[in-house]
Protein backbone atom coordinates (compact mmCIF):
# COMPACT_ATOMS: atom_id res chain seq x y z
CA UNK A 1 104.83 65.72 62.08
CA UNK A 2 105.05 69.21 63.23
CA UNK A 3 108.07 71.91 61.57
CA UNK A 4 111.13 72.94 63.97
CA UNK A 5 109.07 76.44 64.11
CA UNK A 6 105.70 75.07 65.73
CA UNK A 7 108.21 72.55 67.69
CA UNK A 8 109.60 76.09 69.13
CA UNK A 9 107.03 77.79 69.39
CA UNK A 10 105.06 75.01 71.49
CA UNK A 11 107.71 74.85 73.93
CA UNK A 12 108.04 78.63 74.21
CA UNK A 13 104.58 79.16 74.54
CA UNK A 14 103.54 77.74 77.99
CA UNK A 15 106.44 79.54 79.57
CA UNK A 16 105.55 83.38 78.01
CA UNK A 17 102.07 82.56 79.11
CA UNK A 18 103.30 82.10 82.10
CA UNK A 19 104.58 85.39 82.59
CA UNK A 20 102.22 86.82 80.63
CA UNK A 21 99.44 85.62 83.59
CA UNK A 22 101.71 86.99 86.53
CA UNK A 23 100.56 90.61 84.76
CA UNK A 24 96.74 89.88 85.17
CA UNK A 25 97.73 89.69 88.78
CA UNK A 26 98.75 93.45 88.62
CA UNK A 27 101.49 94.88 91.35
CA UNK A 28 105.06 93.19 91.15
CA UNK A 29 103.71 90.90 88.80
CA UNK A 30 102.90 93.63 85.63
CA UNK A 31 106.09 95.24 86.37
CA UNK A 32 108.21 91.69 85.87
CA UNK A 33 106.21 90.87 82.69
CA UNK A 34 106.99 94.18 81.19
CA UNK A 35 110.73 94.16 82.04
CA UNK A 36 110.64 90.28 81.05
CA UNK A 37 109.29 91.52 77.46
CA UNK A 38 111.76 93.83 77.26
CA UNK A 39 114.51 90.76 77.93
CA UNK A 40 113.03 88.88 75.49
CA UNK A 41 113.20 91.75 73.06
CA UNK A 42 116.93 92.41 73.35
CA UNK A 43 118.12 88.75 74.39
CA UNK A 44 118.70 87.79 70.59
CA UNK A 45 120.44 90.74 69.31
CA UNK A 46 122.52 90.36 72.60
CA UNK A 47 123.41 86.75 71.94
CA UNK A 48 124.46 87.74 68.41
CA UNK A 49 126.70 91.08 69.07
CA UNK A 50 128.53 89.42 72.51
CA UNK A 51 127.88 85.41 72.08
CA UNK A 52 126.52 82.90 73.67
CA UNK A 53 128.64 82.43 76.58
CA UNK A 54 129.06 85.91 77.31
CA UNK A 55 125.42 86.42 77.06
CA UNK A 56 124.48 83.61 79.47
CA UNK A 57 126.63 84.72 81.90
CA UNK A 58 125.30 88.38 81.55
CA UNK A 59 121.60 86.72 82.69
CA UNK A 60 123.33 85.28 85.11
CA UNK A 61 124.67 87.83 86.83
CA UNK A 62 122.16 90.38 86.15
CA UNK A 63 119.44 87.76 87.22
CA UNK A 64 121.01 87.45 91.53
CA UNK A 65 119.84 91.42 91.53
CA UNK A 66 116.25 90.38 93.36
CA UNK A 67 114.69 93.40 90.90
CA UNK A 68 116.52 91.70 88.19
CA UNK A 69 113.96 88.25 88.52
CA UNK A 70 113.34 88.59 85.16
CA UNK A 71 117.27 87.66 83.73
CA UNK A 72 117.13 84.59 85.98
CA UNK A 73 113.40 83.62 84.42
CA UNK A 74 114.34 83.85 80.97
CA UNK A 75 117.65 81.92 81.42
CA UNK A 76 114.99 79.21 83.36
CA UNK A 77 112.90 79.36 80.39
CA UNK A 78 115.76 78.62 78.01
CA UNK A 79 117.05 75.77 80.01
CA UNK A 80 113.94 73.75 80.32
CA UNK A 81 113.03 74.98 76.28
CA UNK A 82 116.66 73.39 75.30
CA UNK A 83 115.73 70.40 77.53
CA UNK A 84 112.47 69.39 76.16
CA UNK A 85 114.03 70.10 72.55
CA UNK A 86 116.50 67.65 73.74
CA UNK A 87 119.60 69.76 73.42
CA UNK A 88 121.00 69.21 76.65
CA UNK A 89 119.48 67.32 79.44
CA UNK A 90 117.14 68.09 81.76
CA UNK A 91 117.96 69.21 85.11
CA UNK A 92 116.70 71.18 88.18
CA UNK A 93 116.36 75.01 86.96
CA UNK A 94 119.92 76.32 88.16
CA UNK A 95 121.09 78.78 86.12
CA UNK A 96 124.91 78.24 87.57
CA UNK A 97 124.28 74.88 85.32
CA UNK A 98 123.21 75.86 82.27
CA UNK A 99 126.42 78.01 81.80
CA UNK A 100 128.57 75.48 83.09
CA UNK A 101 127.31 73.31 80.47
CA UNK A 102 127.79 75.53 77.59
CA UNK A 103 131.53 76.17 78.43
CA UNK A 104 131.87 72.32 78.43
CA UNK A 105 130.09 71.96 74.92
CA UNK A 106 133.13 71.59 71.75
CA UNK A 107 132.54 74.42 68.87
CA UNK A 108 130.10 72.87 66.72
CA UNK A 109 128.25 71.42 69.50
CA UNK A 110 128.55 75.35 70.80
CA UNK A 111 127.45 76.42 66.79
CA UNK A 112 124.11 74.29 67.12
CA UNK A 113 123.09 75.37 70.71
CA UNK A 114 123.83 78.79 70.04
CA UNK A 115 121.41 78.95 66.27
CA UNK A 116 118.97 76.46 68.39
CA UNK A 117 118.55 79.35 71.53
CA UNK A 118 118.43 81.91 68.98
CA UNK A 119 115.45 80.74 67.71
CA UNK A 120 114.37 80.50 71.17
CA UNK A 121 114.66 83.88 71.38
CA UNK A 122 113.12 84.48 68.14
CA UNK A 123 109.70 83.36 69.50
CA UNK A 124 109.98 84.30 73.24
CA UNK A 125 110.51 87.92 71.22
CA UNK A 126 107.17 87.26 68.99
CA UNK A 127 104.86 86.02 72.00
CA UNK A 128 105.85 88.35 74.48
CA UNK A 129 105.13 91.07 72.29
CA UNK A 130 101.63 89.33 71.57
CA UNK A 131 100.91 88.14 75.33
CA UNK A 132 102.51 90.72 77.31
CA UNK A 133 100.97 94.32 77.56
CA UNK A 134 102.78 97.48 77.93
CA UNK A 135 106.58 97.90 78.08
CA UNK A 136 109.33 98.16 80.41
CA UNK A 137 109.96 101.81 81.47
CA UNK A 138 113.07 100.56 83.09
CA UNK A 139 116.12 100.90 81.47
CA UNK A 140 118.16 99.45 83.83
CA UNK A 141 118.32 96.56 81.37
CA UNK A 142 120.71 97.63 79.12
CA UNK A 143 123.14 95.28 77.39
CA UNK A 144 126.33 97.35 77.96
């Protein structure tokens, strides 16, 4: 029986790698990985200073900029992740959805997902700084 950590980290994993290849391509691709480590850097302290909802619809809106990609990714990333953890169910990669469904959810059902994408976050912040070269010298991403 794996922990809740490697049960994170394994669904986490596939989807940093992911990015993490579209930089061995080189161009558009390195430029997206580094801004998408820099996401995954600030997502959790985001989460925790504005909320969840507030934070969701932040990668939301930031992610419909088409040199923004990388908002819309991560919030991808954390919708399938919450899937296959079972947290909500799985569905077509809309990001419209995910925040509708978070508004819906009652306050400890809110408490649970919000700790559960934290963690997310947590290791999307570890591997990306492991599997992702170089940083983001855009800072275009800021949270305010």
């Amino acid at each position: 029986m794996k922990s809740k950590s490697q049960r994170y980290a394994d669904v986490v994993f596939p989807n940093v790698q992911s990015v993490a290849a579209l930089q061995q391509k080189g161009g558009e691709g390195d430029d997206q990985a580094k801004k998408y480590k820099s996401l995954c850097k600030k997502a959790g302290s985001l989460i925790r200073i504005s909320g969840l909802m507030q934070a969701v619809a932040f990668f939301v809106a930031k992610g419909q900029r088409p040199a923004e990609a990388h908002h819309q990714k991560f919030l991808r990333h954390l919708q399938a992740e919450l899937a296959e953890l079972g947290q909500v169910p799985a569905h077509a990669p809309d990001e419209q959805w995910l925040a509708l469904q978070i508004r819906q959810f009652d306050l400890p059902r809110y408490m649970v997902v919000t700790r559960e994408i934290l963690q997310l976050c947590n290791w999307h912040k570890r591997l990306a700084d492991t599997l992702i070269a170089g940083t983001s010298d855009d800072h275009d991403d800021e949270e305010g």
